[in-house]
C-alpha atoms as a PDB file:
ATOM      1  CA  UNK A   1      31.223  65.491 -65.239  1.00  0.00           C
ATOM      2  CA  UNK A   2      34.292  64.752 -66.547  1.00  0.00           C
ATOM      3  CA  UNK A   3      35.190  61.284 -68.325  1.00  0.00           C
ATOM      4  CA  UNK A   4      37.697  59.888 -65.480  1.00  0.00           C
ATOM      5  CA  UNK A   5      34.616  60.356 -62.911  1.00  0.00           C
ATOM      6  CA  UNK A   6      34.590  56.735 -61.339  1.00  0.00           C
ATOM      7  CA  UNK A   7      31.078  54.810 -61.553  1.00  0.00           C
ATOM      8  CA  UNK A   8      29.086  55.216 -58.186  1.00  0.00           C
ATOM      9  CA  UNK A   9      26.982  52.703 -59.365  1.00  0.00           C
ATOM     10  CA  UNK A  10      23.883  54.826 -59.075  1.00  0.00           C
ATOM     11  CA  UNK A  11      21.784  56.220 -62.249  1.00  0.00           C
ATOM     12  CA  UNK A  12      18.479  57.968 -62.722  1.00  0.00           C
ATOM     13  CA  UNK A  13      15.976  58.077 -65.645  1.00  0.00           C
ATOM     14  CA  UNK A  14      13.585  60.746 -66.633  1.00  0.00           C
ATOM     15  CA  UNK A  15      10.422  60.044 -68.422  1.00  0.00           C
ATOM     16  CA  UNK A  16       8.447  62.834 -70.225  1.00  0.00           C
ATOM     17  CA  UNK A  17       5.455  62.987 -72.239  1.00  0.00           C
ATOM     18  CA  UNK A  18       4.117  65.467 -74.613  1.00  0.00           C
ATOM     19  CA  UNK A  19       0.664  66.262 -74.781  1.00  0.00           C
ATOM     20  CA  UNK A  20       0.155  63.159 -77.422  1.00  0.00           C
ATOM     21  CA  UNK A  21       1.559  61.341 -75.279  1.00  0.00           C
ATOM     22  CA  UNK A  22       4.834  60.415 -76.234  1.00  0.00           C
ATOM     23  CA  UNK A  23       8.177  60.255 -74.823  1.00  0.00           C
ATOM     24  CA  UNK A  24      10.883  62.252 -75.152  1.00  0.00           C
ATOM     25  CA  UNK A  25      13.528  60.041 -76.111  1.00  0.00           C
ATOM     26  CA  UNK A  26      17.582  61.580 -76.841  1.00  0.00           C
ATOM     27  CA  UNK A  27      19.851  59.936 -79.216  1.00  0.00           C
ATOM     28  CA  UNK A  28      23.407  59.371 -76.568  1.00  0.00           C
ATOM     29  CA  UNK A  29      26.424  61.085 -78.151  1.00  0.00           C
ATOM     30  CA  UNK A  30      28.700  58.642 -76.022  1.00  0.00           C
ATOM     31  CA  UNK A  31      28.612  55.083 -74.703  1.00  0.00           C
ATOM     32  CA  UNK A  32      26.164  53.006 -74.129  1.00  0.00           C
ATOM     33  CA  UNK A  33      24.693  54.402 -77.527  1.00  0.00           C
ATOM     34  CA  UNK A  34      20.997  54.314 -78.539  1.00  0.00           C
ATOM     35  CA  UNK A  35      18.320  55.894 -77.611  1.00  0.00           C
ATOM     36  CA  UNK A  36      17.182  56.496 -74.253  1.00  0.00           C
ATOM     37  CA  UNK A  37      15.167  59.094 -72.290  1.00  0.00           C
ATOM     38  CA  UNK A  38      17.457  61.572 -70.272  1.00  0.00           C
ATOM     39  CA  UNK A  39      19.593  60.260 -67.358  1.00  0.00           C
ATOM     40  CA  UNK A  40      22.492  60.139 -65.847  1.00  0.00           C
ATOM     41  CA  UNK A  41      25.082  59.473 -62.894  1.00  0.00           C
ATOM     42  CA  UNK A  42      23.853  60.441 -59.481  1.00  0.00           C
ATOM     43  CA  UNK A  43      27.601  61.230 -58.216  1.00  0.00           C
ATOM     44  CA  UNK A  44      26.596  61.340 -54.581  1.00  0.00           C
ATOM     45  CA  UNK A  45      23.810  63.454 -55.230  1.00  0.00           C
ATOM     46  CA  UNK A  46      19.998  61.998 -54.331  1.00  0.00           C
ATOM     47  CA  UNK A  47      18.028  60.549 -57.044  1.00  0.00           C
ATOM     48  CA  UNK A  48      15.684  63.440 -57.261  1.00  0.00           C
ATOM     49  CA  UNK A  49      18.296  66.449 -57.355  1.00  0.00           C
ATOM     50  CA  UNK A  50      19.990  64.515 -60.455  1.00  0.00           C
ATOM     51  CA  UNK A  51      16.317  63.589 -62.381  1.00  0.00           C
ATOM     52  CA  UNK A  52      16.116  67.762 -62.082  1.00  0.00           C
ATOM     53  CA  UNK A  53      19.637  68.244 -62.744  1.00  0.00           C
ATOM     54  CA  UNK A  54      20.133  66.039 -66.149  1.00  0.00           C
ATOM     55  CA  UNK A  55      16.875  66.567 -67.737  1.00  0.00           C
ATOM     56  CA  UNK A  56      17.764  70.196 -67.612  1.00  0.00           C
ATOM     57  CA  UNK A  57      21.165  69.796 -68.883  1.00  0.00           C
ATOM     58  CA  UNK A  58      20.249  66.570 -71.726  1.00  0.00           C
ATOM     59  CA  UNK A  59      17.245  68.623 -72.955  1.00  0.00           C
ATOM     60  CA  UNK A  60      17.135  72.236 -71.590  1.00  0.00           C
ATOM     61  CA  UNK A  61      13.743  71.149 -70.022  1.00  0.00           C
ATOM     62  CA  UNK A  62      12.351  71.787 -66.864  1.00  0.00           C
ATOM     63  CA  UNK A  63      10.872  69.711 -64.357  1.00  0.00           C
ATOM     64  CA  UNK A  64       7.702  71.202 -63.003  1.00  0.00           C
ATOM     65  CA  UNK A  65       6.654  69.945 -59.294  1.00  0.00           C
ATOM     66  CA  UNK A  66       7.301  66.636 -58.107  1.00  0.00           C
ATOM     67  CA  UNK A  67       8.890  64.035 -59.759  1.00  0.00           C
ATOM     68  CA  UNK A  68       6.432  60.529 -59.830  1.00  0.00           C
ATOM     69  CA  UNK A  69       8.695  57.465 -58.665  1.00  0.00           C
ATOM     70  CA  UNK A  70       8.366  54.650 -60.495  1.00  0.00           C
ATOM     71  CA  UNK A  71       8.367  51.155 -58.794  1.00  0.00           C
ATOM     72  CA  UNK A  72      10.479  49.188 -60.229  1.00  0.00           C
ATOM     73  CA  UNK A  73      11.081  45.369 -59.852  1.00  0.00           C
ATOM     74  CA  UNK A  74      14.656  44.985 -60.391  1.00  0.00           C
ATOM     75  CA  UNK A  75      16.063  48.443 -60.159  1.00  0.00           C
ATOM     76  CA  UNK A  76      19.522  47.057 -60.466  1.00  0.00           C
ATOM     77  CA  UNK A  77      20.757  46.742 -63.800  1.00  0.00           C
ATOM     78  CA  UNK A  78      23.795  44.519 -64.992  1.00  0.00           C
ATOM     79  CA  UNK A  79      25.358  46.367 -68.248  1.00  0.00           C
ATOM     80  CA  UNK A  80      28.729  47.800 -68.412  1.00  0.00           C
ATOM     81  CA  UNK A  81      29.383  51.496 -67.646  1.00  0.00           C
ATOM     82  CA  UNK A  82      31.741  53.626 -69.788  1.00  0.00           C
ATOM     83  CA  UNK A  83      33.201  54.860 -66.273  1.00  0.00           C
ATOM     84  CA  UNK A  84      34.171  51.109 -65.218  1.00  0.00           C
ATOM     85  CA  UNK A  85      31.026  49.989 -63.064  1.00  0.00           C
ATOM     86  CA  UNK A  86      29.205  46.658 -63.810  1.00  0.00           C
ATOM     87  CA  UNK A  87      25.972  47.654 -62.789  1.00  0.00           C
ATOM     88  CA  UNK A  88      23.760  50.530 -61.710  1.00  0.00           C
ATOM     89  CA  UNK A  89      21.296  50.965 -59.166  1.00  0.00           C
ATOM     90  CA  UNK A  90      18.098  52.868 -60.613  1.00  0.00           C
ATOM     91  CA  UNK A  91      15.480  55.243 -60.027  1.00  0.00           C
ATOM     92  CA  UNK A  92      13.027  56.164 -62.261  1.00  0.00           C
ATOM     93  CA  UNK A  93      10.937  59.179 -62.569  1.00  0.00           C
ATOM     94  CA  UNK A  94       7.765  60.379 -64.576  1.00  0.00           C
ATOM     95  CA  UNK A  95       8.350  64.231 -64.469  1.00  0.00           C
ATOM     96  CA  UNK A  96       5.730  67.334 -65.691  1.00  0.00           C
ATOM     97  CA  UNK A  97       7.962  69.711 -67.221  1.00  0.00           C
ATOM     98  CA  UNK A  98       8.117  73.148 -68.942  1.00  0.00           C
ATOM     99  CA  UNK A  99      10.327  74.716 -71.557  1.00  0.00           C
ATOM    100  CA  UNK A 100      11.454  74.709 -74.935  1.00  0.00           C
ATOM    101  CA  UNK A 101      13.156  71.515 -76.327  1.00  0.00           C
ATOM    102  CA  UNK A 102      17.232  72.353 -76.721  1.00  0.00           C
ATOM    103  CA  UNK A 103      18.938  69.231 -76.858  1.00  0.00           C
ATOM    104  CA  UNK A 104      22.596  69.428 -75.524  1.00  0.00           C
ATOM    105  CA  UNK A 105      25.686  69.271 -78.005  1.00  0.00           C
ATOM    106  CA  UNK A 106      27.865  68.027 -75.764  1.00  0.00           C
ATOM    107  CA  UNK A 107      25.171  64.920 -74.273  1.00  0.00           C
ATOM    108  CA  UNK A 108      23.570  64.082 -77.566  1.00  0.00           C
ATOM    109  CA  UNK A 109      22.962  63.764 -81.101  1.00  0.00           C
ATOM    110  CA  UNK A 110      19.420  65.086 -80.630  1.00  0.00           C
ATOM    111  CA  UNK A 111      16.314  64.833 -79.346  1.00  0.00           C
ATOM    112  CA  UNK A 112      12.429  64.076 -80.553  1.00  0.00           C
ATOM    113  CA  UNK A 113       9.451  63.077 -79.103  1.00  0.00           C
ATOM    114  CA  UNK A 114       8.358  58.871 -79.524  1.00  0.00           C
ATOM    115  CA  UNK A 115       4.807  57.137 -80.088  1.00  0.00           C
ATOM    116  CA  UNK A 116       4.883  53.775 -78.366  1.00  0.00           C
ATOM    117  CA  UNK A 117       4.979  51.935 -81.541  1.00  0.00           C
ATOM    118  CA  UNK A 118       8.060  53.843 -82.668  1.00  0.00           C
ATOM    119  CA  UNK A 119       9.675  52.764 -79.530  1.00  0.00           C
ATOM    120  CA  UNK A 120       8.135  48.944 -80.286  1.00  0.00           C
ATOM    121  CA  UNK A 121      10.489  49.521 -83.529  1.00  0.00           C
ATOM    122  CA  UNK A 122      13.760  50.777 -81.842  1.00  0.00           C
ATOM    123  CA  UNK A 123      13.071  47.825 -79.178  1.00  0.00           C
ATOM    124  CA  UNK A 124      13.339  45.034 -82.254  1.00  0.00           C
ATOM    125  CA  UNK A 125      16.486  46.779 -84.067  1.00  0.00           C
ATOM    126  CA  UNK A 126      17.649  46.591 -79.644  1.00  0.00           C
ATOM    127  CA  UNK A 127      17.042  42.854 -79.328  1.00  0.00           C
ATOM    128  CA  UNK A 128      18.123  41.835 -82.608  1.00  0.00           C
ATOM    129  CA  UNK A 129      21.513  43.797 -82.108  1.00  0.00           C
ATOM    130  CA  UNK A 130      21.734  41.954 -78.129  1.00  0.00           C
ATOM    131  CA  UNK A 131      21.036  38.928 -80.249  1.00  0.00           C
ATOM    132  CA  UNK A 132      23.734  38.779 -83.149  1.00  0.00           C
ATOM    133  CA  UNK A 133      26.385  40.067 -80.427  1.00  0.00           C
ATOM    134  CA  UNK A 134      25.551  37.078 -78.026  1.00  0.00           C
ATOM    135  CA  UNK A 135      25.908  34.609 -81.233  1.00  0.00           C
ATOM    136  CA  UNK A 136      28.872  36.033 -82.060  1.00  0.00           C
ATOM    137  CA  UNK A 137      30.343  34.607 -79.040  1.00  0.00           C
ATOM    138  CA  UNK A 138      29.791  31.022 -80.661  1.00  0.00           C
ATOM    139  CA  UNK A 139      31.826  31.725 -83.187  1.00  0.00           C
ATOM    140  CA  UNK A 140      33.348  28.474 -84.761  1.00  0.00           C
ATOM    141  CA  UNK A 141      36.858  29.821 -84.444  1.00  0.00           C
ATOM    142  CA  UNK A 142      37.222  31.893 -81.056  1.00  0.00           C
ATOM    143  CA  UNK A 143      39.734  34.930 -82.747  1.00  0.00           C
ATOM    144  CA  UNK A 144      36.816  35.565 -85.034  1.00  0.00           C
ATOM    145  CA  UNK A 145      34.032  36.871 -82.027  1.00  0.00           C
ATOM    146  CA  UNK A 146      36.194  40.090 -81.795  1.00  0.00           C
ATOM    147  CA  UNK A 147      35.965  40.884 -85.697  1.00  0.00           C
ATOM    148  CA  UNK A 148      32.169  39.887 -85.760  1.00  0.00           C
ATOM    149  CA  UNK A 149      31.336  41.760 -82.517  1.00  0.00           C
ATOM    150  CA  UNK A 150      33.321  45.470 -83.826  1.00  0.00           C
ATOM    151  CA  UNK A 151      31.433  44.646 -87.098  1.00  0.00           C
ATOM    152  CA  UNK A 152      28.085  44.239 -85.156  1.00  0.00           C
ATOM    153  CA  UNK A 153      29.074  47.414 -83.460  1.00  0.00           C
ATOM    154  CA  UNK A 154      29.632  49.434 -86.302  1.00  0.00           C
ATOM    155  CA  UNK A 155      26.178  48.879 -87.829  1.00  0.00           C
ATOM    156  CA  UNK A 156      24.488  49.346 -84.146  1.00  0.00           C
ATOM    157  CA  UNK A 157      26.500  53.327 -84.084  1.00  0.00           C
ATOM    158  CA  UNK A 158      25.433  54.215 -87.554  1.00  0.00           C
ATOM    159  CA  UNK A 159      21.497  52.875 -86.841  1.00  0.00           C
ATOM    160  CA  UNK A 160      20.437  51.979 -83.401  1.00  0.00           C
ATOM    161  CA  UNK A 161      17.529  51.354 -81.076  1.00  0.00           C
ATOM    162  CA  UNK A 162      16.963  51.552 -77.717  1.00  0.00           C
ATOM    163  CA  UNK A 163      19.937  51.826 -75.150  1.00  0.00           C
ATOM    164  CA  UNK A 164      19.604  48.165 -74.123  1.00  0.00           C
ATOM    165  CA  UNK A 165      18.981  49.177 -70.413  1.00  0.00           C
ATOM    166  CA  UNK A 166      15.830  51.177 -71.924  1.00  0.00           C
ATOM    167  CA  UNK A 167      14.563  48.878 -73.401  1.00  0.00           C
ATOM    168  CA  UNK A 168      14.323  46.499 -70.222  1.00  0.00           C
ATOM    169  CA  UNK A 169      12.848  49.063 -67.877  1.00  0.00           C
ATOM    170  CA  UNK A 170      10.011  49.954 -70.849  1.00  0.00           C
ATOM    171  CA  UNK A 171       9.081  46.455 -70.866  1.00  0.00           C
ATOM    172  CA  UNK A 172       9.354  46.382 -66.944  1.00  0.00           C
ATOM    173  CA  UNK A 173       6.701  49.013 -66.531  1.00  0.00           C
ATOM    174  CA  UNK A 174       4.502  48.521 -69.238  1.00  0.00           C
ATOM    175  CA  UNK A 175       5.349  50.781 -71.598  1.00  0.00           C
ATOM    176  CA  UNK A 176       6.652  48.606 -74.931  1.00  0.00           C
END
């Protein structure tokens, strides 16, 4: 999908486990960046032809026989979308899968597998980074917020945690 794509305001999440237990968790080449378990854009298409279609193409996995819906309790999501939406409508699957791990080039910076404590640690570096940002906004003098934000920024792209969407629904369900 091409960067001018518009936002349909529509986005669904894969979840996969290992036989451990963890999660497979990518590192996002582009904006929002952090790390995040595969997903992507619906585009028109139904929530469960996109789970199949972006695990696939995020982590050269397959999904194996019927995606698990997760319920969620807020499935709509207020964060800023790199193709102009304000918020996303989500599904949310828990897949079986197949495969050899290939993370895509293009999609990400990699790929590994996460214990739930290791994600406990991403979530901190996630909330303290949502945290300085938001008190950067009281800045003393207003023309400084910009300056401290890109600064904030910087730091987040060369270390970061979870995508801060990620973070919410792995609190949501239980899993941080």
């Amino acid at each position: 999908m091409s960067e001018e794509t518009v936002c349909d305001n529509t986005s669904v999440g894969v979840i996969a486990r290992d036989d451990s237990g963890r999660i497979l968790l990518i590192e996002r080449k582009k904006i929002p960046f952090g790390w995040a378990p595969p997903a992507g854009h619906c585009d028109g298409a139904s929530y469960g032809i996109t789970a199949f279609k972006e695990f696939e193409e995020e982590v050269g996995l397959r999904i194996i026989g019927a995606p698990k819906s997760l319920v969620l309790k807020n499935p709509r999501k207020y964060f800023k979308c790199r193709r102009g939406g304000e918020y996303h409508d989500w599904q949310i699957f828990e897949v079986s899968w197949e495969g050899s791990l290939v993370p895509s080039v293009v999609e990400t910076n990699g790929a590994r597998w996460y214990t739930t404590e290791e994600m406990k640690v991403l979530a901190d570096k996630t909330a303290k980074y949502l945290y300085r940002m938001k008190l950067a906004e009281k800045a003393e003098e207003p023309s400084w917020t910009k300056g401290i934000q890109k600064s904030i920024e910087k730091e987040w792209q060369a270390s970061h945690g979870l995508e801060p969407v990620w973070c919410e629904f792995f609190h949501e369900l239980g899993i941080i």
